[in-house]
N, C-alpha and C. Protein backbone atom coordinates (compact mmCIF):
# COMPACT_ATOMS: atom_id res chain seq x y z
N UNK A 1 -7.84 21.03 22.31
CA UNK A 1 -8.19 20.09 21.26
C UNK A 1 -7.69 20.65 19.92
N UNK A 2 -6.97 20.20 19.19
CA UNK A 2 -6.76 20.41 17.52
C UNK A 2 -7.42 20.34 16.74
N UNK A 3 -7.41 21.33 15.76
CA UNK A 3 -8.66 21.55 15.26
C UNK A 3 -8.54 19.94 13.68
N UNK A 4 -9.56 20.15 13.39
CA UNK A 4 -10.30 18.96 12.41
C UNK A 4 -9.52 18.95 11.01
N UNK A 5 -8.97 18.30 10.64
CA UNK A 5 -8.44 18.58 9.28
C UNK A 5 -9.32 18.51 7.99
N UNK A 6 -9.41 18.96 7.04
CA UNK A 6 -10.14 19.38 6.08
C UNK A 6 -10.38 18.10 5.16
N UNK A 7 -11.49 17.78 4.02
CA UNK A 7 -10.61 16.74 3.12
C UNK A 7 -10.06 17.02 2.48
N UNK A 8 -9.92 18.25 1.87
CA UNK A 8 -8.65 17.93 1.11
C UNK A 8 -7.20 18.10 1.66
N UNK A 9 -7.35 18.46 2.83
CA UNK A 9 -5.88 17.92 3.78
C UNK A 9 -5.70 16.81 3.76
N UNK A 10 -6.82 15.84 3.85
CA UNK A 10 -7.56 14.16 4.16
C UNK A 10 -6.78 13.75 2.46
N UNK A 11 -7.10 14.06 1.99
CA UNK A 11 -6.93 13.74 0.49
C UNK A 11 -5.50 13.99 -0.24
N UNK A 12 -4.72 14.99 0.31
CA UNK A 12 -3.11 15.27 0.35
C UNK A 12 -2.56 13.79 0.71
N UNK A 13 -2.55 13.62 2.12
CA UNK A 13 -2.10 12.74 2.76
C UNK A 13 -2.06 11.77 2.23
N UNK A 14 -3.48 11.24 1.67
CA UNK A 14 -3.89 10.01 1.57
C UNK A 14 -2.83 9.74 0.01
N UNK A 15 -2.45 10.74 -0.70
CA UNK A 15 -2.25 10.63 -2.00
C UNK A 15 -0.80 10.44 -1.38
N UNK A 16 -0.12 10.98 -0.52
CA UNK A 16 1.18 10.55 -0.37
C UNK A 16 1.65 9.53 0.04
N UNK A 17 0.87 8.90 0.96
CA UNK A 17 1.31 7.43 1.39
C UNK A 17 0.76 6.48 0.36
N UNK A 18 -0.06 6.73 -0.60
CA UNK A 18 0.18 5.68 -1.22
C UNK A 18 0.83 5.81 -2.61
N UNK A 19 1.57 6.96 -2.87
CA UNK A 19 2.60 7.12 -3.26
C UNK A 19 4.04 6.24 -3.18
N UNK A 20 4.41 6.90 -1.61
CA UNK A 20 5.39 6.18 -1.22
C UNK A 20 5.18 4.93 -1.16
N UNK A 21 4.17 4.08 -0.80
CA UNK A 21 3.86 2.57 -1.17
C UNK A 21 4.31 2.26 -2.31
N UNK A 22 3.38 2.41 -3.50
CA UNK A 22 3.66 2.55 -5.01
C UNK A 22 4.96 2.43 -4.78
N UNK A 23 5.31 3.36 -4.73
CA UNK A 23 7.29 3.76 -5.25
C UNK A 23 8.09 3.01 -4.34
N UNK A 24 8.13 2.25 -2.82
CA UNK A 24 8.54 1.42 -1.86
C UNK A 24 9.02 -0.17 -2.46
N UNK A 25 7.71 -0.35 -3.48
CA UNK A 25 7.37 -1.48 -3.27
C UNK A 25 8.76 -2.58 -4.40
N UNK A 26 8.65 -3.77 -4.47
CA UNK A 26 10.07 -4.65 -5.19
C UNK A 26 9.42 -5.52 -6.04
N UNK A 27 7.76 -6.12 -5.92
CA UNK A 27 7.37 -6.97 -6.56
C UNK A 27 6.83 -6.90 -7.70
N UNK A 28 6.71 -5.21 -7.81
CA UNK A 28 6.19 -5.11 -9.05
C UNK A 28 7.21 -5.30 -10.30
N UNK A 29 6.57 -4.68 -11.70
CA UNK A 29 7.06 -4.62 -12.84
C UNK A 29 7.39 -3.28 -13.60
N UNK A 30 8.41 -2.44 -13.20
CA UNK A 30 9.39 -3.01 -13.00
C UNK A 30 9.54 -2.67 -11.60
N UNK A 31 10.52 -3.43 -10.94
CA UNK A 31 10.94 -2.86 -9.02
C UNK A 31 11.21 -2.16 -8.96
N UNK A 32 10.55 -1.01 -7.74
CA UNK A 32 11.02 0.18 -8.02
C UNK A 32 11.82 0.16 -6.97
N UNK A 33 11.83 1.19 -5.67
CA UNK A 33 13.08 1.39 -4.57
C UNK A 33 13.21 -0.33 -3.68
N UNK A 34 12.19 -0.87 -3.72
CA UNK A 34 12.86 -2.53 -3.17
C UNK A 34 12.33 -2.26 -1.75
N UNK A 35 12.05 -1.14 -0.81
CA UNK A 35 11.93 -1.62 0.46
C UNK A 35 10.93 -2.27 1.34
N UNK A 36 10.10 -3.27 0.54
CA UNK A 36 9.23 -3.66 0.84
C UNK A 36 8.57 -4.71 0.10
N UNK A 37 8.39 -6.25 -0.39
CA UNK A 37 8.17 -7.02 -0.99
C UNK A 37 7.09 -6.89 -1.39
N UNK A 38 5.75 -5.87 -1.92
CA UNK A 38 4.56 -5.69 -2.15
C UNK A 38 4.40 -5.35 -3.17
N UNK A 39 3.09 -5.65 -4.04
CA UNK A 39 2.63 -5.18 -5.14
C UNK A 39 1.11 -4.68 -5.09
N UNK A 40 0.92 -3.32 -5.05
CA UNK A 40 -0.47 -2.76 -4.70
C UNK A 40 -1.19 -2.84 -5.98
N UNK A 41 -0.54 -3.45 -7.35
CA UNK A 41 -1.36 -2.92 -8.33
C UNK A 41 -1.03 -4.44 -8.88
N UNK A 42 -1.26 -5.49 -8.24
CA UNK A 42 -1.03 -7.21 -9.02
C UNK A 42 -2.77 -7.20 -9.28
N UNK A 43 -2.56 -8.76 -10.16
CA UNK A 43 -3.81 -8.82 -10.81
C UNK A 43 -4.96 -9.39 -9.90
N UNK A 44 -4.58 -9.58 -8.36
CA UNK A 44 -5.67 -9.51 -7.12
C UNK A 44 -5.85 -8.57 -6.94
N UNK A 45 -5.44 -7.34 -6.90
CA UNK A 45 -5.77 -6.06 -6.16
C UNK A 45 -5.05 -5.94 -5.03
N UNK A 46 -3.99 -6.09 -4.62
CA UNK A 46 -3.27 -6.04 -3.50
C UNK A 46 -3.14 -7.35 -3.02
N UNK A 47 -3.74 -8.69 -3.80
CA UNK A 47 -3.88 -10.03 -2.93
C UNK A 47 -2.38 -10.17 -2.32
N UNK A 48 -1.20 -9.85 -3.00
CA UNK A 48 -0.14 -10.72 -2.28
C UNK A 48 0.29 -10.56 -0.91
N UNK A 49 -0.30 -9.01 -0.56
CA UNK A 49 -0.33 -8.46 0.38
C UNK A 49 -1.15 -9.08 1.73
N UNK A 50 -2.39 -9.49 1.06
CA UNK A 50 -3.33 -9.91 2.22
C UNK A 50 -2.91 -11.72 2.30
N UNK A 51 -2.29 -11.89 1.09
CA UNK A 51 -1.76 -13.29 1.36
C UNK A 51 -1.12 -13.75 2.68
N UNK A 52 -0.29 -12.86 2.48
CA UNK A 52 1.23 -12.71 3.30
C UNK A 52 0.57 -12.18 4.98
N UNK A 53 -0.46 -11.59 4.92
CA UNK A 53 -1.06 -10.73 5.87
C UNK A 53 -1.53 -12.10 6.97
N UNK A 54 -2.60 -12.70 5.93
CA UNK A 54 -3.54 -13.55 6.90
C UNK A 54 -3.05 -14.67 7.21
N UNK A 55 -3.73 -15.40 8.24
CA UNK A 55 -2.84 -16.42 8.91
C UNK A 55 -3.56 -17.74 7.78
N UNK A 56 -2.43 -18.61 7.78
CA UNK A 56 -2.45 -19.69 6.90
C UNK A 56 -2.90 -20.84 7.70
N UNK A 57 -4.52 -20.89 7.72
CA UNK A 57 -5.47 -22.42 7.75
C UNK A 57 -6.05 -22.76 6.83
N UNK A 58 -5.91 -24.31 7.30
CA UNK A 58 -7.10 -25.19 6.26
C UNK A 58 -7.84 -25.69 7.46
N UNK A 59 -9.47 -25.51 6.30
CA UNK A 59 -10.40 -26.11 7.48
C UNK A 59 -10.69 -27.67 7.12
């Protein structure tokens, strides 16, 4: 079994992927590397993301 990672191993990580998100993303202001049509910091809080995410009904 491998042993347990620490938090602040937990907390490294976590700071890098959403790094690379951040820096990935095309929709923001200004676009940064483009590979990914997202904006983690729009004025929903990630809405365009969960837009795009959830499936589109009307009840």
């Amino acid at each position: 079994m491998s042993p347990r990672l620490s938090p602040a191993h937990l907390d490294e990580i976590l700071a890098l992927q959403l790094t690379v998100a951040w820096a990935s993303e095309a929709a923001g202001e200004p676009p940064r590397l483009g590979w990914w049509r997202s904006d983690l910091v729009d004025p929903e809080a990630g809405g365009d993301l969960f837009v795009r995410l959830l499936p589109r009904t009307t009840a």
